[in-house]
N, C-alpha and C. Protein backbone atom coordinates (compact mmCIF):
# COMPACT_ATOMS: atom_id res chain seq x y z
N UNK A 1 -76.75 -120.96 29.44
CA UNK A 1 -77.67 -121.70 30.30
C UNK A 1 -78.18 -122.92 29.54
N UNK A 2 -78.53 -123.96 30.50
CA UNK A 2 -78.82 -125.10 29.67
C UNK A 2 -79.98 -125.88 30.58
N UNK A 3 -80.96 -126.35 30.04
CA UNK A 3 -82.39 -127.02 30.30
C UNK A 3 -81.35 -128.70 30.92
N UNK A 4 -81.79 -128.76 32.50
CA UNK A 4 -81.32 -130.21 33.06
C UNK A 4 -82.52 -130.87 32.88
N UNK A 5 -83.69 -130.22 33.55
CA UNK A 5 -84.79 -130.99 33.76
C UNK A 5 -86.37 -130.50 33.52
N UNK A 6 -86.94 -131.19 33.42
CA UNK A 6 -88.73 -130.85 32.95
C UNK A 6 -88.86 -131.94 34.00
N UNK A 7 -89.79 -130.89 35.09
CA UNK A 7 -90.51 -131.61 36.01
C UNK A 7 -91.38 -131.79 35.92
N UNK A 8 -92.02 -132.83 36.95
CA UNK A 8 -94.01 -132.97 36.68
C UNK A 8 -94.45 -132.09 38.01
N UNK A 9 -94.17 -131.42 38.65
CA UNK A 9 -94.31 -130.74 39.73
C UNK A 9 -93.48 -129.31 40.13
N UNK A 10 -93.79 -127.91 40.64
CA UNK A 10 -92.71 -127.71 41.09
C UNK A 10 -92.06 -128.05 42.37
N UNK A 11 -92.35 -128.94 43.34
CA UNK A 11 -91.86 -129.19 44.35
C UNK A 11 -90.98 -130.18 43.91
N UNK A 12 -90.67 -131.07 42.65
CA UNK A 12 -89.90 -131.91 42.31
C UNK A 12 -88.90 -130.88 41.52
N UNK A 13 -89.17 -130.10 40.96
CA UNK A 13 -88.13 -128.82 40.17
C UNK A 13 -87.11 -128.23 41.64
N UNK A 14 -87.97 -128.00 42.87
CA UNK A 14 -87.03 -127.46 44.16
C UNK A 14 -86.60 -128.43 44.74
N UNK A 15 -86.92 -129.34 44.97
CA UNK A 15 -85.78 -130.72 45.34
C UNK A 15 -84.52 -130.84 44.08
N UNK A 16 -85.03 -131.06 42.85
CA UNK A 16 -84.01 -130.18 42.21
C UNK A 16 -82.60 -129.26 42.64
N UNK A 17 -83.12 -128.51 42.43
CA UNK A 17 -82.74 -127.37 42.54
C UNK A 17 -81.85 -127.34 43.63
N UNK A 18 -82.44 -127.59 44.68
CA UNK A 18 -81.64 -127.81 45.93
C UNK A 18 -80.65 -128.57 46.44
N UNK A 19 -80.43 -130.02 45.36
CA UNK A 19 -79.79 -131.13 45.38
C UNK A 19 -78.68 -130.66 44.90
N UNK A 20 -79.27 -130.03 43.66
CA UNK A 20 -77.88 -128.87 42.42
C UNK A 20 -76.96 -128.37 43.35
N UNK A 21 -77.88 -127.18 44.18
CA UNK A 21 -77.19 -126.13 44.76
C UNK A 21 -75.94 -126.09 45.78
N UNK A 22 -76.37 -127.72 46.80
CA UNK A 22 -75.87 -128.47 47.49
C UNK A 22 -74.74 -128.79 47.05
N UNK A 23 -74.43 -128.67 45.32
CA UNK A 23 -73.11 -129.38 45.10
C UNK A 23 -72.29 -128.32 44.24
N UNK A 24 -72.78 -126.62 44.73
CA UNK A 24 -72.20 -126.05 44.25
C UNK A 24 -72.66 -125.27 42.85
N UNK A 25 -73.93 -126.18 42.30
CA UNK A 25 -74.18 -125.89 40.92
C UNK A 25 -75.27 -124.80 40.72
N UNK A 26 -75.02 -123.44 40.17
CA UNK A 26 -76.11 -122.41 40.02
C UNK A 26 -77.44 -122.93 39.68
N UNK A 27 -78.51 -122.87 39.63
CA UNK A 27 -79.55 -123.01 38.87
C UNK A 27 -80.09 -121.88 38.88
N UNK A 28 -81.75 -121.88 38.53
CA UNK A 28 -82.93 -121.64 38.26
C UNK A 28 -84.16 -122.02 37.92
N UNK A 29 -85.25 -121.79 38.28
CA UNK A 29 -86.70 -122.72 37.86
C UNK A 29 -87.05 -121.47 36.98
N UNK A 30 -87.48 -122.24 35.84
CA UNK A 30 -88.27 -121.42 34.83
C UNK A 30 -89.55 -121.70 34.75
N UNK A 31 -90.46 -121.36 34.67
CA UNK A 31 -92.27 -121.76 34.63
C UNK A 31 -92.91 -122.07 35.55
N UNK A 32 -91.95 -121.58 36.99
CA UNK A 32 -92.60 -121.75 38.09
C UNK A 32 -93.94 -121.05 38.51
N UNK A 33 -94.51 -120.22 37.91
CA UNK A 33 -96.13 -120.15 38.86
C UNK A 33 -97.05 -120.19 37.26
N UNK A 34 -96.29 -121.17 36.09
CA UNK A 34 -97.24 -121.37 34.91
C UNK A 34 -98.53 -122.52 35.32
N UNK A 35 -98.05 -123.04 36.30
CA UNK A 35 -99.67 -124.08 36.47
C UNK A 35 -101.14 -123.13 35.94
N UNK A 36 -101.13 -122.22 36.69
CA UNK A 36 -102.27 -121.60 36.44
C UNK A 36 -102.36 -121.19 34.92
N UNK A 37 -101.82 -121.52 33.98
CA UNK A 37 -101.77 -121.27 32.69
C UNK A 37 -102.60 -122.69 32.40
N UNK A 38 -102.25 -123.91 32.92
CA UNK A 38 -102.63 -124.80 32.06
C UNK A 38 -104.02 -124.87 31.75
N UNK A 39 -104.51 -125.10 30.27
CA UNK A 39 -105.59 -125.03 29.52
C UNK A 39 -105.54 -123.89 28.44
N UNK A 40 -104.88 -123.07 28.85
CA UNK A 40 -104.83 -121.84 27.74
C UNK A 40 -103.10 -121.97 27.30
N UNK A 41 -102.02 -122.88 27.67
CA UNK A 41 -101.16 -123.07 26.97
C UNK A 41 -101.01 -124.67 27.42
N UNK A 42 -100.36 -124.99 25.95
CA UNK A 42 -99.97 -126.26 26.13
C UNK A 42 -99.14 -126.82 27.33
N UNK A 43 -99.65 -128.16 27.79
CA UNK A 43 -99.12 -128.64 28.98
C UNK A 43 -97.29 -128.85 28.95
N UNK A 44 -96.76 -129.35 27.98
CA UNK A 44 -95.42 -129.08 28.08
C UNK A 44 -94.80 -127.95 28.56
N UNK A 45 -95.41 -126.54 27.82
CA UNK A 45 -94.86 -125.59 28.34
C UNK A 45 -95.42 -125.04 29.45
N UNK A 46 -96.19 -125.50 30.51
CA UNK A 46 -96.54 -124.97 31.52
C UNK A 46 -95.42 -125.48 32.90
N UNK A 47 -94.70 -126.44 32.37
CA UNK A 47 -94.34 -127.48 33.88
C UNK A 47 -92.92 -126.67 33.85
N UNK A 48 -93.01 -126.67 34.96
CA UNK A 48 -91.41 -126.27 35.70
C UNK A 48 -90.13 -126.94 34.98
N UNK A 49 -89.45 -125.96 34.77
CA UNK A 49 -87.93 -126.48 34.06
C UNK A 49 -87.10 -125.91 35.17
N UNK A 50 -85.78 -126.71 35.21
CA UNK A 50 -84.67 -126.75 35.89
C UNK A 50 -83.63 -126.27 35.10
N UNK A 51 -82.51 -125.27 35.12
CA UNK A 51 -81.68 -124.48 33.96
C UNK A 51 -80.32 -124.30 34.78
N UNK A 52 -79.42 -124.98 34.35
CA UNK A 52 -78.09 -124.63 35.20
C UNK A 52 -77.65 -122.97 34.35
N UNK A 53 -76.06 -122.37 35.23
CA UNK A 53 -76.43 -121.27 34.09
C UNK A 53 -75.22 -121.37 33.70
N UNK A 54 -74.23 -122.64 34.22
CA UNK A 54 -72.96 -122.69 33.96
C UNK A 54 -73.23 -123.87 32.32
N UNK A 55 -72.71 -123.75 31.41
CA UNK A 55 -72.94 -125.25 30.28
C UNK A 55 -71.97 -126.28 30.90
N UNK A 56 -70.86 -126.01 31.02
CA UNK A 56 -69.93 -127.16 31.48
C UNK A 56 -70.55 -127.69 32.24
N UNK A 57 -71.22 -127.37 33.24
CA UNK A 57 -72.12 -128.41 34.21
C UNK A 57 -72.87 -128.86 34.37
N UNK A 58 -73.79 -128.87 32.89
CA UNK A 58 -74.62 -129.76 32.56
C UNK A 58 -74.54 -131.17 32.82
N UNK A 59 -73.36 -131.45 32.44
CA UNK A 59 -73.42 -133.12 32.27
C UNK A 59 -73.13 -133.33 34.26
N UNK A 60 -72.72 -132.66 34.87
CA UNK A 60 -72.32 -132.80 36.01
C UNK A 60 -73.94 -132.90 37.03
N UNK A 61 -75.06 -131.91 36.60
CA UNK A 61 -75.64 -131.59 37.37
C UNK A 61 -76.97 -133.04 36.77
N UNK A 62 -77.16 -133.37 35.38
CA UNK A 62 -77.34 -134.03 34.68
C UNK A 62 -77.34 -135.78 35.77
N UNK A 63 -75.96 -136.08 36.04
CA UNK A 63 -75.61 -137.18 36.40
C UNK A 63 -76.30 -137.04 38.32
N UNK A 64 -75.90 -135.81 39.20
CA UNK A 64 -76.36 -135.56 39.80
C UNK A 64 -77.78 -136.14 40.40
N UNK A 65 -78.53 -135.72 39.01
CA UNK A 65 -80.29 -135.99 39.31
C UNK A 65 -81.12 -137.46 39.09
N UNK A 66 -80.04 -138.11 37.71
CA UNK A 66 -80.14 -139.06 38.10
C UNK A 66 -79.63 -140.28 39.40
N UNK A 67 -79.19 -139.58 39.66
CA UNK A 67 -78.74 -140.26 40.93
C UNK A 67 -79.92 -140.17 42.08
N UNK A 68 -80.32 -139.04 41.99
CA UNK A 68 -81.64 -138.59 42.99
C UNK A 68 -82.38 -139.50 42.90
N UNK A 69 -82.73 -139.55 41.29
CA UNK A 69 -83.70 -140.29 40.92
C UNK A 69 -83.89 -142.20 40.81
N UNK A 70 -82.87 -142.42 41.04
CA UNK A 70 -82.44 -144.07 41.35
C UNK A 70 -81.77 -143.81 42.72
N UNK A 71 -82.00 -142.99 43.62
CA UNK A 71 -81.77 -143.56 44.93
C UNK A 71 -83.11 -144.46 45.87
N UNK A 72 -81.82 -145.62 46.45
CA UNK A 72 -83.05 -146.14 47.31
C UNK A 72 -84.18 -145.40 48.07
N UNK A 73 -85.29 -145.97 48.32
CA UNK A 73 -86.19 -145.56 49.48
C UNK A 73 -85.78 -145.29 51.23
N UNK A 74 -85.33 -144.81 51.84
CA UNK A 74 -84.46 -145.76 52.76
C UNK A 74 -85.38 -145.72 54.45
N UNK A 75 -85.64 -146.45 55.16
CA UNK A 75 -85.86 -146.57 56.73
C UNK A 75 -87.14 -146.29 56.53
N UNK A 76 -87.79 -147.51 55.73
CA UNK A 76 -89.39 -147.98 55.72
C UNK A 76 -89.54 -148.44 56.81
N UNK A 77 -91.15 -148.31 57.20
CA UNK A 77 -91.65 -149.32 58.30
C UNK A 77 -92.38 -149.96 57.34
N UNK A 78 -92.76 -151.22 58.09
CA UNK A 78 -93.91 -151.55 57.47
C UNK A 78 -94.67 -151.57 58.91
N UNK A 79 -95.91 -151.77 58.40
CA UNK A 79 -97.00 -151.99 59.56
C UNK A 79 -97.42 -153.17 59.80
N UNK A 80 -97.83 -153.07 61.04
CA UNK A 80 -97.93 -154.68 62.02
C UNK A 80 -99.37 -155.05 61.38
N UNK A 81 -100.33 -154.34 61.44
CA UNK A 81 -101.76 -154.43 60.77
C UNK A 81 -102.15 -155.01 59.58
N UNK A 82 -101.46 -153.82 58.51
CA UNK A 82 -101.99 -154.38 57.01
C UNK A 82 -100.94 -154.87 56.26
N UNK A 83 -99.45 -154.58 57.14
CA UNK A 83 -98.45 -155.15 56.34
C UNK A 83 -97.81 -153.75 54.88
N UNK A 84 -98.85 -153.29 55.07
CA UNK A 84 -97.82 -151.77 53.84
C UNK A 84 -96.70 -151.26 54.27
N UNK A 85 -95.78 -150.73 53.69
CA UNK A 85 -94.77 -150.30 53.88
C UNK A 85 -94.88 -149.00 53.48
N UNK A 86 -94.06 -148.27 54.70
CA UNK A 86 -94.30 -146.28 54.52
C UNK A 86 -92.95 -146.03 55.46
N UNK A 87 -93.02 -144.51 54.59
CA UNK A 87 -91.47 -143.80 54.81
C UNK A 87 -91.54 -144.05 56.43
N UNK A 88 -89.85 -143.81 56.32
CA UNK A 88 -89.79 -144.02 57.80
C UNK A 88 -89.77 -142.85 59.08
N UNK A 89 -90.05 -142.02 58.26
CA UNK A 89 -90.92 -140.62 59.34
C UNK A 89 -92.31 -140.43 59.15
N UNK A 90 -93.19 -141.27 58.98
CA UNK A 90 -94.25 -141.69 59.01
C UNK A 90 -94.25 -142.19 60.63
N UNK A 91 -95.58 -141.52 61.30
CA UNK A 91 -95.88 -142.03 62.20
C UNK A 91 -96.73 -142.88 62.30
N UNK A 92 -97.70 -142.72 61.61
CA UNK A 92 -99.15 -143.60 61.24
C UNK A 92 -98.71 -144.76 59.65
N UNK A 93 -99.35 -145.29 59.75
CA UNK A 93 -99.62 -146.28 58.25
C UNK A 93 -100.62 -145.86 57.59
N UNK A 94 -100.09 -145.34 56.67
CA UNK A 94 -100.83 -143.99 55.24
C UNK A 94 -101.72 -145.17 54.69
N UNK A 95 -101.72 -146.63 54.53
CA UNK A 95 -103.08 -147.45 54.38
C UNK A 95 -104.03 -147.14 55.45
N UNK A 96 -103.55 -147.67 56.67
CA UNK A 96 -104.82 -147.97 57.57
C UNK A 96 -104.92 -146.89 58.73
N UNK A 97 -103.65 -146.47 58.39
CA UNK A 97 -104.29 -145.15 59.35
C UNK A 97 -103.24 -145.65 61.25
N UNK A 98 -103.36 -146.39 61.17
CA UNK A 98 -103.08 -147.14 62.72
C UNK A 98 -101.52 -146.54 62.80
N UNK A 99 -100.99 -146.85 64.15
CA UNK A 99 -99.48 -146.19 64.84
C UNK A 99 -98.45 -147.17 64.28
N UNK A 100 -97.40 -146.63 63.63
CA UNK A 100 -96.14 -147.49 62.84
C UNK A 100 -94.83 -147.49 64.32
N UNK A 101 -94.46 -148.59 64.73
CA UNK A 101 -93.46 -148.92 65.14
C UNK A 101 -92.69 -148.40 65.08
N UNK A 102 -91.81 -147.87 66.35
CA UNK A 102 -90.36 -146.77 66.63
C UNK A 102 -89.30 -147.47 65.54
């Protein structure tokens, strides 16, 4: 088994995970319910890790996430109001609150 990723979240460890799985690649989350640790262990070791269990597919699952991670934003609105830009299953404009354009 081999350490892909140290998340800052576990909902970013299961997007993870799920992206992996999608392409075939085993995982596991390790330190998933350590939040409640933090203060009585160091913050490194509290955050969610990502662990393939194959090694050869490290570098595979590796390249994978960065890819996740430099993908575009895609099918923003922006809003007629304040002009911010928000995901595009956003119904409202997360600035002002007001109705975002079909």
């Amino acid at each position: 088994m081999k350490r892909v990723l140290i998340a800052p979240t576990l909902l970013d460890a299961q997007l993870a995970v799920d992206t992996l799985s999608s392409l075939g690649i085993v995982t596991h989350i390790f330190n998933a319910n350590a939040a409640g640790a933090l203060g009585e262990v160091p913050f490194m070791q509290a955050q969610p890790e990502v662990w393939v269990d194959d090694d050869t597919q490290d570098g595979h699952a590796r390249e994978a996430l960065a890819g996740l991670r430099n993908a575009p934003v895609r099918n923003e609105k922006t809003c007629p109001h304040c002009g911010e830009s928000s995901p595009g299953n956003f119904l409202s404009c997360w600035q002002c609150g007001r109705a975002l354009p079909d």
